[in-house]
C-alpha atoms as a PDB file:
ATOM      1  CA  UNK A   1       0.000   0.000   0.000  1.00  0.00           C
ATOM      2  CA  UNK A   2       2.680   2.700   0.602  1.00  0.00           C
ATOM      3  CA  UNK A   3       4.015   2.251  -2.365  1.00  0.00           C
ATOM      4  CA  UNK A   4       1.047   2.628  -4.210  1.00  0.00           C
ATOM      5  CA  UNK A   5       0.012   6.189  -2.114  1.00  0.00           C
ATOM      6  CA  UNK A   6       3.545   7.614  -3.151  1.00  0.00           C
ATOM      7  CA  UNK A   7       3.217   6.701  -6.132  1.00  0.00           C
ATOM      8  CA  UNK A   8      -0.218   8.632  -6.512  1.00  0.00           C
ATOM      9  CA  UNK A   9       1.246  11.536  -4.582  1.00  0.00           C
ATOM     10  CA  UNK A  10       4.057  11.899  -7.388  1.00  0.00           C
ATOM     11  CA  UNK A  11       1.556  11.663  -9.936  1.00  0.00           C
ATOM     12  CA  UNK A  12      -0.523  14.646  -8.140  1.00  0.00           C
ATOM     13  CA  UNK A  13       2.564  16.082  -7.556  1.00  0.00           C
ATOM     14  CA  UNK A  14       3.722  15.806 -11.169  1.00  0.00           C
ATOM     15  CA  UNK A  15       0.555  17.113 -12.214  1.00  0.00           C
ATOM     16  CA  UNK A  16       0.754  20.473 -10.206  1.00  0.00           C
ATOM     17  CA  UNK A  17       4.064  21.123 -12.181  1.00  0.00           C
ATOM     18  CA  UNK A  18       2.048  20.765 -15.503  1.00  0.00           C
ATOM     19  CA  UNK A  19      -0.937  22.646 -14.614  1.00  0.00           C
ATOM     20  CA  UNK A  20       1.043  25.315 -13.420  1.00  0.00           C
ATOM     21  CA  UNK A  21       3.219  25.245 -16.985  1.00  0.00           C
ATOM     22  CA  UNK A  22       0.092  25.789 -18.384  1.00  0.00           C
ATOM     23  CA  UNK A  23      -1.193  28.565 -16.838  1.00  0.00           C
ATOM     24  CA  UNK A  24       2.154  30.434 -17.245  1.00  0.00           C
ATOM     25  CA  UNK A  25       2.137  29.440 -21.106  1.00  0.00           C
ATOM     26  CA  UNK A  26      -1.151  30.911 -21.567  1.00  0.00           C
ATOM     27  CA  UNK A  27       0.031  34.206 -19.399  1.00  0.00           C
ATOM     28  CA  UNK A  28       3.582  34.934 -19.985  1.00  0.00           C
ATOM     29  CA  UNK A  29       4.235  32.594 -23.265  1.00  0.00           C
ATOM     30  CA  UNK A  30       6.484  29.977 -23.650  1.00  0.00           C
ATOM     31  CA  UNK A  31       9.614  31.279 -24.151  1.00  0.00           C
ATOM     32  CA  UNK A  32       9.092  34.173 -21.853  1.00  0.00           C
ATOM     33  CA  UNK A  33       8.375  31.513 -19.219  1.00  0.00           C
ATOM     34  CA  UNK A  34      11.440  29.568 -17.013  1.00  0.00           C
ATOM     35  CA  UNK A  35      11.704  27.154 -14.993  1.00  0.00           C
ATOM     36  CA  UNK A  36      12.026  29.631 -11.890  1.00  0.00           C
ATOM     37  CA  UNK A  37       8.250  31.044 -12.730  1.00  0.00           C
ATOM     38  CA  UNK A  38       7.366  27.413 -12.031  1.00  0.00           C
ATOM     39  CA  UNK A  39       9.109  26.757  -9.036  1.00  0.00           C
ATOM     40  CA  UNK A  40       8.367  30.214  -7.369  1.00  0.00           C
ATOM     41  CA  UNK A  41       4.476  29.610  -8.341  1.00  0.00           C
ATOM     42  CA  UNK A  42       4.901  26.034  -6.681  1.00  0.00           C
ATOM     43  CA  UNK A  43       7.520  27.223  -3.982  1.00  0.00           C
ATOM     44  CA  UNK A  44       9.401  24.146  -5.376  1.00  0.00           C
ATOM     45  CA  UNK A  45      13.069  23.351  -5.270  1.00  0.00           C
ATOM     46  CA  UNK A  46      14.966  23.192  -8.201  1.00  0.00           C
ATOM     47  CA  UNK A  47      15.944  19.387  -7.526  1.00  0.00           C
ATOM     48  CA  UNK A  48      11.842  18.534  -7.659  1.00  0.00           C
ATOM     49  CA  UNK A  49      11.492  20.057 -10.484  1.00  0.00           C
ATOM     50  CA  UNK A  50      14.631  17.958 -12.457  1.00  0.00           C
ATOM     51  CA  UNK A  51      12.987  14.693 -10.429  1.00  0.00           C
ATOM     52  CA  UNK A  52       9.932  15.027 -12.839  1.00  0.00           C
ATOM     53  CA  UNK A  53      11.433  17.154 -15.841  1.00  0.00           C
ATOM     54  CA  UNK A  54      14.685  16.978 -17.441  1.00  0.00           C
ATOM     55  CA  UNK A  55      14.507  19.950 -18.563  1.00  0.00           C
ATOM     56  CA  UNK A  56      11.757  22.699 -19.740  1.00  0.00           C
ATOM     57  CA  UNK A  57      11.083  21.364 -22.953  1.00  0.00           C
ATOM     58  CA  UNK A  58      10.249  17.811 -21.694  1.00  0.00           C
ATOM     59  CA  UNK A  59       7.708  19.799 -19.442  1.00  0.00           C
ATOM     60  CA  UNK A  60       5.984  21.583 -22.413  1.00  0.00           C
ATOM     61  CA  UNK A  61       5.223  17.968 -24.074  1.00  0.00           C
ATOM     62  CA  UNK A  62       3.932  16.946 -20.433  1.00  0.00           C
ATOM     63  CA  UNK A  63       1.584  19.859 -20.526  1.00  0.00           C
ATOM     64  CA  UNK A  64       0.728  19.252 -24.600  1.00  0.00           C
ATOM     65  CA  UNK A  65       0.288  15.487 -23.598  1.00  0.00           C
ATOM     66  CA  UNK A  66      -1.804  16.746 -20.604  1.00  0.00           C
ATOM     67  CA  UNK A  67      -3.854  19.118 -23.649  1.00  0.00           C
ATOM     68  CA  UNK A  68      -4.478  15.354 -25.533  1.00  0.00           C
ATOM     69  CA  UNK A  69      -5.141  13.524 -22.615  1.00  0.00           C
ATOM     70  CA  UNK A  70      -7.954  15.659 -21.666  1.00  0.00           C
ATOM     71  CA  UNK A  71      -9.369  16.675 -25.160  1.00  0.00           C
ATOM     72  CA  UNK A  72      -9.949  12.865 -25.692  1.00  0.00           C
ATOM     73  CA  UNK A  73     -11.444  12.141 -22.587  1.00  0.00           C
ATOM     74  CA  UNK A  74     -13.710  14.696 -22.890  1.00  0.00           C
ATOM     75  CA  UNK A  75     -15.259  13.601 -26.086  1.00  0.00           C
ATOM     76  CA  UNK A  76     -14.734   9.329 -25.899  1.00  0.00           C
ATOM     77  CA  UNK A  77     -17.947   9.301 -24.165  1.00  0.00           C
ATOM     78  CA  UNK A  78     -19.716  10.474 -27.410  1.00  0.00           C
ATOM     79  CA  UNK A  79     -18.515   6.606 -28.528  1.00  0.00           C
ATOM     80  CA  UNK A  80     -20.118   5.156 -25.860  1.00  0.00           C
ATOM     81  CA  UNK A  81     -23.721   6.732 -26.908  1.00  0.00           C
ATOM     82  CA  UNK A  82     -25.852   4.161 -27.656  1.00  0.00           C
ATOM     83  CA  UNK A  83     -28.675   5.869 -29.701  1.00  0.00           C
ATOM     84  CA  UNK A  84     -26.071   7.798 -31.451  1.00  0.00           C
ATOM     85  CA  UNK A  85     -25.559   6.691 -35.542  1.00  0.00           C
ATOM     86  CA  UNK A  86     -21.544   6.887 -36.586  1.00  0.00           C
ATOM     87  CA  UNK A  87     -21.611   9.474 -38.742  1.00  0.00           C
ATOM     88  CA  UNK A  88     -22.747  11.709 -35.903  1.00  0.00           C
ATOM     89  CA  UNK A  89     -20.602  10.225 -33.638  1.00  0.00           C
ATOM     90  CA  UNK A  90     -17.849  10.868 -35.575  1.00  0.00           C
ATOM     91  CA  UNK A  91     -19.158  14.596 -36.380  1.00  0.00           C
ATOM     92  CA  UNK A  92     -19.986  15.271 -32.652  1.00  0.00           C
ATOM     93  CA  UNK A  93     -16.299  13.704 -31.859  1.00  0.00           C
ATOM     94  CA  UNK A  94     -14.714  16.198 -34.263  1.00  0.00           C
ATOM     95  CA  UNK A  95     -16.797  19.389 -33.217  1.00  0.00           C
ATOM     96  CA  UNK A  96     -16.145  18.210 -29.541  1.00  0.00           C
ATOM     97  CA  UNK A  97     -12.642  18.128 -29.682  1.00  0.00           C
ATOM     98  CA  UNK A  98     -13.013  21.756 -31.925  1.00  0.00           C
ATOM     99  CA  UNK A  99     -15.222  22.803 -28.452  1.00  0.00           C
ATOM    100  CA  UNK A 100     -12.783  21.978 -25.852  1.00  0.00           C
ATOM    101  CA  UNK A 101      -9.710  24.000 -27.992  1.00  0.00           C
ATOM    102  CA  UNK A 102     -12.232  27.181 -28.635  1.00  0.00           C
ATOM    103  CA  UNK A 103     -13.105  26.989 -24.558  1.00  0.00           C
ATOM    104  CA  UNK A 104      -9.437  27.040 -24.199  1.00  0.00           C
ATOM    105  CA  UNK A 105      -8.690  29.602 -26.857  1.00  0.00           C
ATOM    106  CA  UNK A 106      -5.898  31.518 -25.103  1.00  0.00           C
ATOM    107  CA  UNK A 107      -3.485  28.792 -24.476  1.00  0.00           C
ATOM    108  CA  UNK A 108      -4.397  27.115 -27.760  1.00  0.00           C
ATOM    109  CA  UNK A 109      -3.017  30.638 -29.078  1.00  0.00           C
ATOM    110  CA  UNK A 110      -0.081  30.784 -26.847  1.00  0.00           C
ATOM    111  CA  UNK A 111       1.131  27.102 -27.583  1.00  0.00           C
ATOM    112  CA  UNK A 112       0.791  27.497 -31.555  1.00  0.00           C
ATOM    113  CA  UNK A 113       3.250  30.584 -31.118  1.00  0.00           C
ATOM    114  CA  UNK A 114       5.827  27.539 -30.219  1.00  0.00           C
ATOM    115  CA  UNK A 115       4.266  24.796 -31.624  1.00  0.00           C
ATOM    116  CA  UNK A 116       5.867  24.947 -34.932  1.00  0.00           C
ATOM    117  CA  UNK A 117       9.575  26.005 -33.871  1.00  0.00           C
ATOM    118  CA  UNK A 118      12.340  24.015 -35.191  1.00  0.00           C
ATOM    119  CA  UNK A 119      13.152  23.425 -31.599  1.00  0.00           C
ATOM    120  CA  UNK A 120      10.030  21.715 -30.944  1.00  0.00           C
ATOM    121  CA  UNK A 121      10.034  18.974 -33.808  1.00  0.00           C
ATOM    122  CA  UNK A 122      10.697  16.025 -31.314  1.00  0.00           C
ATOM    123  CA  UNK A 123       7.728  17.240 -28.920  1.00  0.00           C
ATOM    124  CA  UNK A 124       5.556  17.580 -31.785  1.00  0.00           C
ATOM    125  CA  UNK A 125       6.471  14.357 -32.949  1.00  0.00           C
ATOM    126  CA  UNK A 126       5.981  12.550 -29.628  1.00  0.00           C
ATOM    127  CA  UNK A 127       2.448  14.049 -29.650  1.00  0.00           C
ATOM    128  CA  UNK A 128       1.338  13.333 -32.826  1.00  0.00           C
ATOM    129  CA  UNK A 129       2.279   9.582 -31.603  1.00  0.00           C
ATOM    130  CA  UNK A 130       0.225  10.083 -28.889  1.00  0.00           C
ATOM    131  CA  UNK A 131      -2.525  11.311 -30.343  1.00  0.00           C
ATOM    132  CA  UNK A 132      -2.691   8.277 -33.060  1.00  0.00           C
ATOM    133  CA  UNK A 133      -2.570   5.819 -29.368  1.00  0.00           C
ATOM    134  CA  UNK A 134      -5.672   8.143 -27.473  1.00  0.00           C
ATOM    135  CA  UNK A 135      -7.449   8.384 -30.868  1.00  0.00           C
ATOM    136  CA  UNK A 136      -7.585   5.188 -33.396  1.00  0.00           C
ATOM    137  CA  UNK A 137      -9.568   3.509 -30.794  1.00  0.00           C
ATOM    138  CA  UNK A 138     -12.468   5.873 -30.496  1.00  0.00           C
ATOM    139  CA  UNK A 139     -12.658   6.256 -34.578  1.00  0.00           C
ATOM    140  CA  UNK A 140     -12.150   2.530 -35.017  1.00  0.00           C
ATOM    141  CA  UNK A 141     -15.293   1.783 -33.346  1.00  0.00           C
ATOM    142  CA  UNK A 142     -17.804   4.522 -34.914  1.00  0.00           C
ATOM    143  CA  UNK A 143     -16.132   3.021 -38.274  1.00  0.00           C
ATOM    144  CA  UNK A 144     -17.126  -0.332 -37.377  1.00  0.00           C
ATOM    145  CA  UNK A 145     -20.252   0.586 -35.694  1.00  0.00           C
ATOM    146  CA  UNK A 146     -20.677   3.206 -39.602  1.00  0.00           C
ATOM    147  CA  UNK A 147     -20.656  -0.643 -41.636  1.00  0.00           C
ATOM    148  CA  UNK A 148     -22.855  -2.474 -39.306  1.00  0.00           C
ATOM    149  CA  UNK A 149     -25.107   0.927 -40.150  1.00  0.00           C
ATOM    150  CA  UNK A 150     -24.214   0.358 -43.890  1.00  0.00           C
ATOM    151  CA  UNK A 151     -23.046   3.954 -44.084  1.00  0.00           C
ATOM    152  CA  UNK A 152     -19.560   3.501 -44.130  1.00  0.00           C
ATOM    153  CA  UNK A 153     -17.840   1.112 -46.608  1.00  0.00           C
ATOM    154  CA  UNK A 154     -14.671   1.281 -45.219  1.00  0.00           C
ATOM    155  CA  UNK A 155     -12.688  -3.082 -45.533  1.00  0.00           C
ATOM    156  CA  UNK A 156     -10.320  -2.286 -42.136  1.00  0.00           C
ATOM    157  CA  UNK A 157     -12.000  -0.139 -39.088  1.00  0.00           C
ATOM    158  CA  UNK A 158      -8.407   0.223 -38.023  1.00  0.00           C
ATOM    159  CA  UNK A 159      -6.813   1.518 -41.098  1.00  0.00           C
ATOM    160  CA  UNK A 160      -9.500   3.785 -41.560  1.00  0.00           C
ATOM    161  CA  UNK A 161      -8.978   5.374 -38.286  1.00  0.00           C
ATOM    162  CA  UNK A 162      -5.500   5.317 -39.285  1.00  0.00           C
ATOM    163  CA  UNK A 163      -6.341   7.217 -42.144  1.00  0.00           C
ATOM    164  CA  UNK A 164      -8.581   9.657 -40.527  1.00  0.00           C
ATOM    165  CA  UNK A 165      -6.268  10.784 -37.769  1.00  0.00           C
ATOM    166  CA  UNK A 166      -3.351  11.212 -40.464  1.00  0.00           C
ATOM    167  CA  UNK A 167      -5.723  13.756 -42.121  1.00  0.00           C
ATOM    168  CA  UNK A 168      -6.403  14.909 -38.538  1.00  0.00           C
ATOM    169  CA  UNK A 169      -3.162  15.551 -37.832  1.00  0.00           C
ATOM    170  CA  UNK A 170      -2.722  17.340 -41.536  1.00  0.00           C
ATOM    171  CA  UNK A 171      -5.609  19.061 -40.728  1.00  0.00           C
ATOM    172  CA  UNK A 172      -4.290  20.391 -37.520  1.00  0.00           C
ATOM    173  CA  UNK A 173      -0.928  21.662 -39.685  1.00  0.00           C
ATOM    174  CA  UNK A 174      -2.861  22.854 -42.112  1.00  0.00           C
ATOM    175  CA  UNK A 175      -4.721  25.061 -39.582  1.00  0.00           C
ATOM    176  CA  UNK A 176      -1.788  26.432 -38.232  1.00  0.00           C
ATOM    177  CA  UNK A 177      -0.227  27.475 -42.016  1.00  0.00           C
ATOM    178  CA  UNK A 178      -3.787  29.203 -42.767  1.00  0.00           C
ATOM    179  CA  UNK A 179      -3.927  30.759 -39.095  1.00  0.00           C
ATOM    180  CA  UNK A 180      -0.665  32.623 -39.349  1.00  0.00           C
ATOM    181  CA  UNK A 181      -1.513  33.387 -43.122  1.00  0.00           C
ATOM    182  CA  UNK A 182      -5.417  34.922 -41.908  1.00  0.00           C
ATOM    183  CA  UNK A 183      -3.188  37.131 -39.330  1.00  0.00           C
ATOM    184  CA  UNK A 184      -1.422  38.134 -42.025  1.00  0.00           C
ATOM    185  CA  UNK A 185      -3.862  39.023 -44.139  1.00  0.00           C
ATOM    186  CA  UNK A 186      -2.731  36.762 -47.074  1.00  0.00           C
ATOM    187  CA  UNK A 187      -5.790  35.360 -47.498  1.00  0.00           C
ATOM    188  CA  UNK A 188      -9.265  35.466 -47.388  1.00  0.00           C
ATOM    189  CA  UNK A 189     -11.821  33.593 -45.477  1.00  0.00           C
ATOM    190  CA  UNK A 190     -12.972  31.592 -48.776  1.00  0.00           C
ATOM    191  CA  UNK A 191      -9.695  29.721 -48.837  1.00  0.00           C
ATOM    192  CA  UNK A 192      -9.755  28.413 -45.191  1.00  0.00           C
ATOM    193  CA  UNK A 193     -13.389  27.135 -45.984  1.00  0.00           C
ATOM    194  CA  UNK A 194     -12.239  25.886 -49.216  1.00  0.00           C
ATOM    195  CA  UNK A 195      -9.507  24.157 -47.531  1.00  0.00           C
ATOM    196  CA  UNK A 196     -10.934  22.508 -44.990  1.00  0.00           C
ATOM    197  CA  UNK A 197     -14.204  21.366 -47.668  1.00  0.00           C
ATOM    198  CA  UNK A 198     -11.558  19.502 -49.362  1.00  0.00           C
ATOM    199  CA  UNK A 199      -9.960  17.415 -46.516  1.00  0.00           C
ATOM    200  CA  UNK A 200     -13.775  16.412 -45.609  1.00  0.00           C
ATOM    201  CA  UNK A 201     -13.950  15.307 -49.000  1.00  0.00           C
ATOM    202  CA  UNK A 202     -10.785  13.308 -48.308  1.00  0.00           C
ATOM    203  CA  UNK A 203     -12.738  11.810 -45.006  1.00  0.00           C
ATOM    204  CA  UNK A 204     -15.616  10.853 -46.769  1.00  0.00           C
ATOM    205  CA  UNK A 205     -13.612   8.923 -49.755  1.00  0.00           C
ATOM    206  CA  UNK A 206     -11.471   7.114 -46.399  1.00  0.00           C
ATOM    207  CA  UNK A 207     -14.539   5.971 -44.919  1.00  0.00           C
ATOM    208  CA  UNK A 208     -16.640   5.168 -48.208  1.00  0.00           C
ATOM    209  CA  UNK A 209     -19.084   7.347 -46.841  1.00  0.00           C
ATOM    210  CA  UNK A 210     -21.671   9.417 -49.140  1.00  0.00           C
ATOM    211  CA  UNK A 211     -19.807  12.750 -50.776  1.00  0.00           C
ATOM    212  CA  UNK A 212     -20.918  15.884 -49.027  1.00  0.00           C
ATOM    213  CA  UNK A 213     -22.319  13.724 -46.075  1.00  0.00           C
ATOM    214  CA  UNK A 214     -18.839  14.499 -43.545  1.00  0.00           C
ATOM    215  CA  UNK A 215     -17.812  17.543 -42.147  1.00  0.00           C
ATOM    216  CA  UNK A 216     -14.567  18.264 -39.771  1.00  0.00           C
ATOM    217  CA  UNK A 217     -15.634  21.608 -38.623  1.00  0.00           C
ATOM    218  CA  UNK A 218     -18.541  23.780 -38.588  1.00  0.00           C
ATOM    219  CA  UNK A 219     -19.117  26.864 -39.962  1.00  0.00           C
ATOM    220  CA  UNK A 220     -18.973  29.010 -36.591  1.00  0.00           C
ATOM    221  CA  UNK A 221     -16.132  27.218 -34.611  1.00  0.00           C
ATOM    222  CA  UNK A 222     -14.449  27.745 -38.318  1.00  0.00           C
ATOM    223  CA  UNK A 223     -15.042  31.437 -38.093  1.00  0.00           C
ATOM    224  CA  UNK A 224     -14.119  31.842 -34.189  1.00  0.00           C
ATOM    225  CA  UNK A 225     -10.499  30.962 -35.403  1.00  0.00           C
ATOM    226  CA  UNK A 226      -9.977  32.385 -39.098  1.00  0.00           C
ATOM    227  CA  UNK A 227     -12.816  34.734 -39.539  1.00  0.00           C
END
Protein backbone atom coordinates (compact mmCIF):
# COMPACT_ATOMS: atom_id res chain seq x y z
CA UNK A 1 0.00 0.00 0.00
CA UNK A 2 2.68 2.70 0.60
CA UNK A 3 4.01 2.25 -2.36
CA UNK A 4 1.05 2.63 -4.21
CA UNK A 5 0.01 6.19 -2.11
CA UNK A 6 3.54 7.61 -3.15
CA UNK A 7 3.22 6.70 -6.13
CA UNK A 8 -0.22 8.63 -6.51
CA UNK A 9 1.25 11.54 -4.58
CA UNK A 10 4.06 11.90 -7.39
CA UNK A 11 1.56 11.66 -9.94
CA UNK A 12 -0.52 14.65 -8.14
CA UNK A 13 2.56 16.08 -7.56
CA UNK A 14 3.72 15.81 -11.17
CA UNK A 15 0.56 17.11 -12.21
CA UNK A 16 0.75 20.47 -10.21
CA UNK A 17 4.06 21.12 -12.18
CA UNK A 18 2.05 20.77 -15.50
CA UNK A 19 -0.94 22.65 -14.61
CA UNK A 20 1.04 25.32 -13.42
CA UNK A 21 3.22 25.25 -16.99
CA UNK A 22 0.09 25.79 -18.38
CA UNK A 23 -1.19 28.57 -16.84
CA UNK A 24 2.15 30.43 -17.24
CA UNK A 25 2.14 29.44 -21.11
CA UNK A 26 -1.15 30.91 -21.57
CA UNK A 27 0.03 34.21 -19.40
CA UNK A 28 3.58 34.93 -19.99
CA UNK A 29 4.24 32.59 -23.26
CA UNK A 30 6.48 29.98 -23.65
CA UNK A 31 9.61 31.28 -24.15
CA UNK A 32 9.09 34.17 -21.85
CA UNK A 33 8.37 31.51 -19.22
CA UNK A 34 11.44 29.57 -17.01
CA UNK A 35 11.70 27.15 -14.99
CA UNK A 36 12.03 29.63 -11.89
CA UNK A 37 8.25 31.04 -12.73
CA UNK A 38 7.37 27.41 -12.03
CA UNK A 39 9.11 26.76 -9.04
CA UNK A 40 8.37 30.21 -7.37
CA UNK A 41 4.48 29.61 -8.34
CA UNK A 42 4.90 26.03 -6.68
CA UNK A 43 7.52 27.22 -3.98
CA UNK A 44 9.40 24.15 -5.38
CA UNK A 45 13.07 23.35 -5.27
CA UNK A 46 14.97 23.19 -8.20
CA UNK A 47 15.94 19.39 -7.53
CA UNK A 48 11.84 18.53 -7.66
CA UNK A 49 11.49 20.06 -10.48
CA UNK A 50 14.63 17.96 -12.46
CA UNK A 51 12.99 14.69 -10.43
CA UNK A 52 9.93 15.03 -12.84
CA UNK A 53 11.43 17.15 -15.84
CA UNK A 54 14.69 16.98 -17.44
CA UNK A 55 14.51 19.95 -18.56
CA UNK A 56 11.76 22.70 -19.74
CA UNK A 57 11.08 21.36 -22.95
CA UNK A 58 10.25 17.81 -21.69
CA UNK A 59 7.71 19.80 -19.44
CA UNK A 60 5.98 21.58 -22.41
CA UNK A 61 5.22 17.97 -24.07
CA UNK A 62 3.93 16.95 -20.43
CA UNK A 63 1.58 19.86 -20.53
CA UNK A 64 0.73 19.25 -24.60
CA UNK A 65 0.29 15.49 -23.60
CA UNK A 66 -1.80 16.75 -20.60
CA UNK A 67 -3.85 19.12 -23.65
CA UNK A 68 -4.48 15.35 -25.53
CA UNK A 69 -5.14 13.52 -22.61
CA UNK A 70 -7.95 15.66 -21.67
CA UNK A 71 -9.37 16.67 -25.16
CA UNK A 72 -9.95 12.86 -25.69
CA UNK A 73 -11.44 12.14 -22.59
CA UNK A 74 -13.71 14.70 -22.89
CA UNK A 75 -15.26 13.60 -26.09
CA UNK A 76 -14.73 9.33 -25.90
CA UNK A 77 -17.95 9.30 -24.17
CA UNK A 78 -19.72 10.47 -27.41
CA UNK A 79 -18.52 6.61 -28.53
CA UNK A 80 -20.12 5.16 -25.86
CA UNK A 81 -23.72 6.73 -26.91
CA UNK A 82 -25.85 4.16 -27.66
CA UNK A 83 -28.67 5.87 -29.70
CA UNK A 84 -26.07 7.80 -31.45
CA UNK A 85 -25.56 6.69 -35.54
CA UNK A 86 -21.54 6.89 -36.59
CA UNK A 87 -21.61 9.47 -38.74
CA UNK A 88 -22.75 11.71 -35.90
CA UNK A 89 -20.60 10.22 -33.64
CA UNK A 90 -17.85 10.87 -35.57
CA UNK A 91 -19.16 14.60 -36.38
CA UNK A 92 -19.99 15.27 -32.65
CA UNK A 93 -16.30 13.70 -31.86
CA UNK A 94 -14.71 16.20 -34.26
CA UNK A 95 -16.80 19.39 -33.22
CA UNK A 96 -16.15 18.21 -29.54
CA UNK A 97 -12.64 18.13 -29.68
CA UNK A 98 -13.01 21.76 -31.92
CA UNK A 99 -15.22 22.80 -28.45
CA UNK A 100 -12.78 21.98 -25.85
CA UNK A 101 -9.71 24.00 -27.99
CA UNK A 102 -12.23 27.18 -28.63
CA UNK A 103 -13.10 26.99 -24.56
CA UNK A 104 -9.44 27.04 -24.20
CA UNK A 105 -8.69 29.60 -26.86
CA UNK A 106 -5.90 31.52 -25.10
CA UNK A 107 -3.48 28.79 -24.48
CA UNK A 108 -4.40 27.11 -27.76
CA UNK A 109 -3.02 30.64 -29.08
CA UNK A 110 -0.08 30.78 -26.85
CA UNK A 111 1.13 27.10 -27.58
CA UNK A 112 0.79 27.50 -31.55
CA UNK A 113 3.25 30.58 -31.12
CA UNK A 114 5.83 27.54 -30.22
CA UNK A 115 4.27 24.80 -31.62
CA UNK A 116 5.87 24.95 -34.93
CA UNK A 117 9.58 26.01 -33.87
CA UNK A 118 12.34 24.02 -35.19
CA UNK A 119 13.15 23.43 -31.60
CA UNK A 120 10.03 21.72 -30.94
CA UNK A 121 10.03 18.97 -33.81
CA UNK A 122 10.70 16.02 -31.31
CA UNK A 123 7.73 17.24 -28.92
CA UNK A 124 5.56 17.58 -31.78
CA UNK A 125 6.47 14.36 -32.95
CA UNK A 126 5.98 12.55 -29.63
CA UNK A 127 2.45 14.05 -29.65
CA UNK A 128 1.34 13.33 -32.83
CA UNK A 129 2.28 9.58 -31.60
CA UNK A 130 0.23 10.08 -28.89
CA UNK A 131 -2.53 11.31 -30.34
CA UNK A 132 -2.69 8.28 -33.06
CA UNK A 133 -2.57 5.82 -29.37
CA UNK A 134 -5.67 8.14 -27.47
CA UNK A 135 -7.45 8.38 -30.87
CA UNK A 136 -7.59 5.19 -33.40
CA UNK A 137 -9.57 3.51 -30.79
CA UNK A 138 -12.47 5.87 -30.50
CA UNK A 139 -12.66 6.26 -34.58
CA UNK A 140 -12.15 2.53 -35.02
CA UNK A 141 -15.29 1.78 -33.35
CA UNK A 142 -17.80 4.52 -34.91
CA UNK A 143 -16.13 3.02 -38.27
CA UNK A 144 -17.13 -0.33 -37.38
CA UNK A 145 -20.25 0.59 -35.69
CA UNK A 146 -20.68 3.21 -39.60
CA UNK A 147 -20.66 -0.64 -41.64
CA UNK A 148 -22.86 -2.47 -39.31
CA UNK A 149 -25.11 0.93 -40.15
CA UNK A 150 -24.21 0.36 -43.89
CA UNK A 151 -23.05 3.95 -44.08
CA UNK A 152 -19.56 3.50 -44.13
CA UNK A 153 -17.84 1.11 -46.61
CA UNK A 154 -14.67 1.28 -45.22
CA UNK A 155 -12.69 -3.08 -45.53
CA UNK A 156 -10.32 -2.29 -42.14
CA UNK A 157 -12.00 -0.14 -39.09
CA UNK A 158 -8.41 0.22 -38.02
CA UNK A 159 -6.81 1.52 -41.10
CA UNK A 160 -9.50 3.79 -41.56
CA UNK A 161 -8.98 5.37 -38.29
CA UNK A 162 -5.50 5.32 -39.29
CA UNK A 163 -6.34 7.22 -42.14
CA UNK A 164 -8.58 9.66 -40.53
CA UNK A 165 -6.27 10.78 -37.77
CA UNK A 166 -3.35 11.21 -40.46
CA UNK A 167 -5.72 13.76 -42.12
CA UNK A 168 -6.40 14.91 -38.54
CA UNK A 169 -3.16 15.55 -37.83
CA UNK A 170 -2.72 17.34 -41.54
CA UNK A 171 -5.61 19.06 -40.73
CA UNK A 172 -4.29 20.39 -37.52
CA UNK A 173 -0.93 21.66 -39.68
CA UNK A 174 -2.86 22.85 -42.11
CA UNK A 175 -4.72 25.06 -39.58
CA UNK A 176 -1.79 26.43 -38.23
CA UNK A 177 -0.23 27.47 -42.02
CA UNK A 178 -3.79 29.20 -42.77
CA UNK A 179 -3.93 30.76 -39.09
CA UNK A 180 -0.66 32.62 -39.35
CA UNK A 181 -1.51 33.39 -43.12
CA UNK A 182 -5.42 34.92 -41.91
CA UNK A 183 -3.19 37.13 -39.33
CA UNK A 184 -1.42 38.13 -42.02
CA UNK A 185 -3.86 39.02 -44.14
CA UNK A 186 -2.73 36.76 -47.07
CA UNK A 187 -5.79 35.36 -47.50
CA UNK A 188 -9.26 35.47 -47.39
CA UNK A 189 -11.82 33.59 -45.48
CA UNK A 190 -12.97 31.59 -48.78
CA UNK A 191 -9.70 29.72 -48.84
CA UNK A 192 -9.75 28.41 -45.19
CA UNK A 193 -13.39 27.13 -45.98
CA UNK A 194 -12.24 25.89 -49.22
CA UNK A 195 -9.51 24.16 -47.53
CA UNK A 196 -10.93 22.51 -44.99
CA UNK A 197 -14.20 21.37 -47.67
CA UNK A 198 -11.56 19.50 -49.36
CA UNK A 199 -9.96 17.42 -46.52
CA UNK A 200 -13.77 16.41 -45.61
CA UNK A 201 -13.95 15.31 -49.00
CA UNK A 202 -10.79 13.31 -48.31
CA UNK A 203 -12.74 11.81 -45.01
CA UNK A 204 -15.62 10.85 -46.77
CA UNK A 205 -13.61 8.92 -49.76
CA UNK A 206 -11.47 7.11 -46.40
CA UNK A 207 -14.54 5.97 -44.92
CA UNK A 208 -16.64 5.17 -48.21
CA UNK A 209 -19.08 7.35 -46.84
CA UNK A 210 -21.67 9.42 -49.14
CA UNK A 211 -19.81 12.75 -50.78
CA UNK A 212 -20.92 15.88 -49.03
CA UNK A 213 -22.32 13.72 -46.08
CA UNK A 214 -18.84 14.50 -43.55
CA UNK A 215 -17.81 17.54 -42.15
CA UNK A 216 -14.57 18.26 -39.77
CA UNK A 217 -15.63 21.61 -38.62
CA UNK A 218 -18.54 23.78 -38.59
CA UNK A 219 -19.12 26.86 -39.96
CA UNK A 220 -18.97 29.01 -36.59
CA UNK A 221 -16.13 27.22 -34.61
CA UNK A 222 -14.45 27.74 -38.32
CA UNK A 223 -15.04 31.44 -38.09
CA UNK A 224 -14.12 31.84 -34.19
CA UNK A 225 -10.50 30.96 -35.40
CA UNK A 226 -9.98 32.38 -39.10
CA UNK A 227 -12.82 34.73 -39.54
Amino acid sequence: MPRTVNAEARAIRREAFVEVALRLIQTKGYEHMSVQDVLDELEASRGAFYHYFPSKIALLEAAVDHIVAAALEAVSPIVAAPALPAPQKLERLFSGIAGWKAERRELMLALLEVWYSDDNAIVRDKVRRSTVIGLVPLLSAIVEQGRVEGVFSASSPDGAARAVVALLLGAQDMAGELFFARQAGEIPFEIVAARFAGLAEALTRVLGAPAGSMSLIDDATLRLWFG
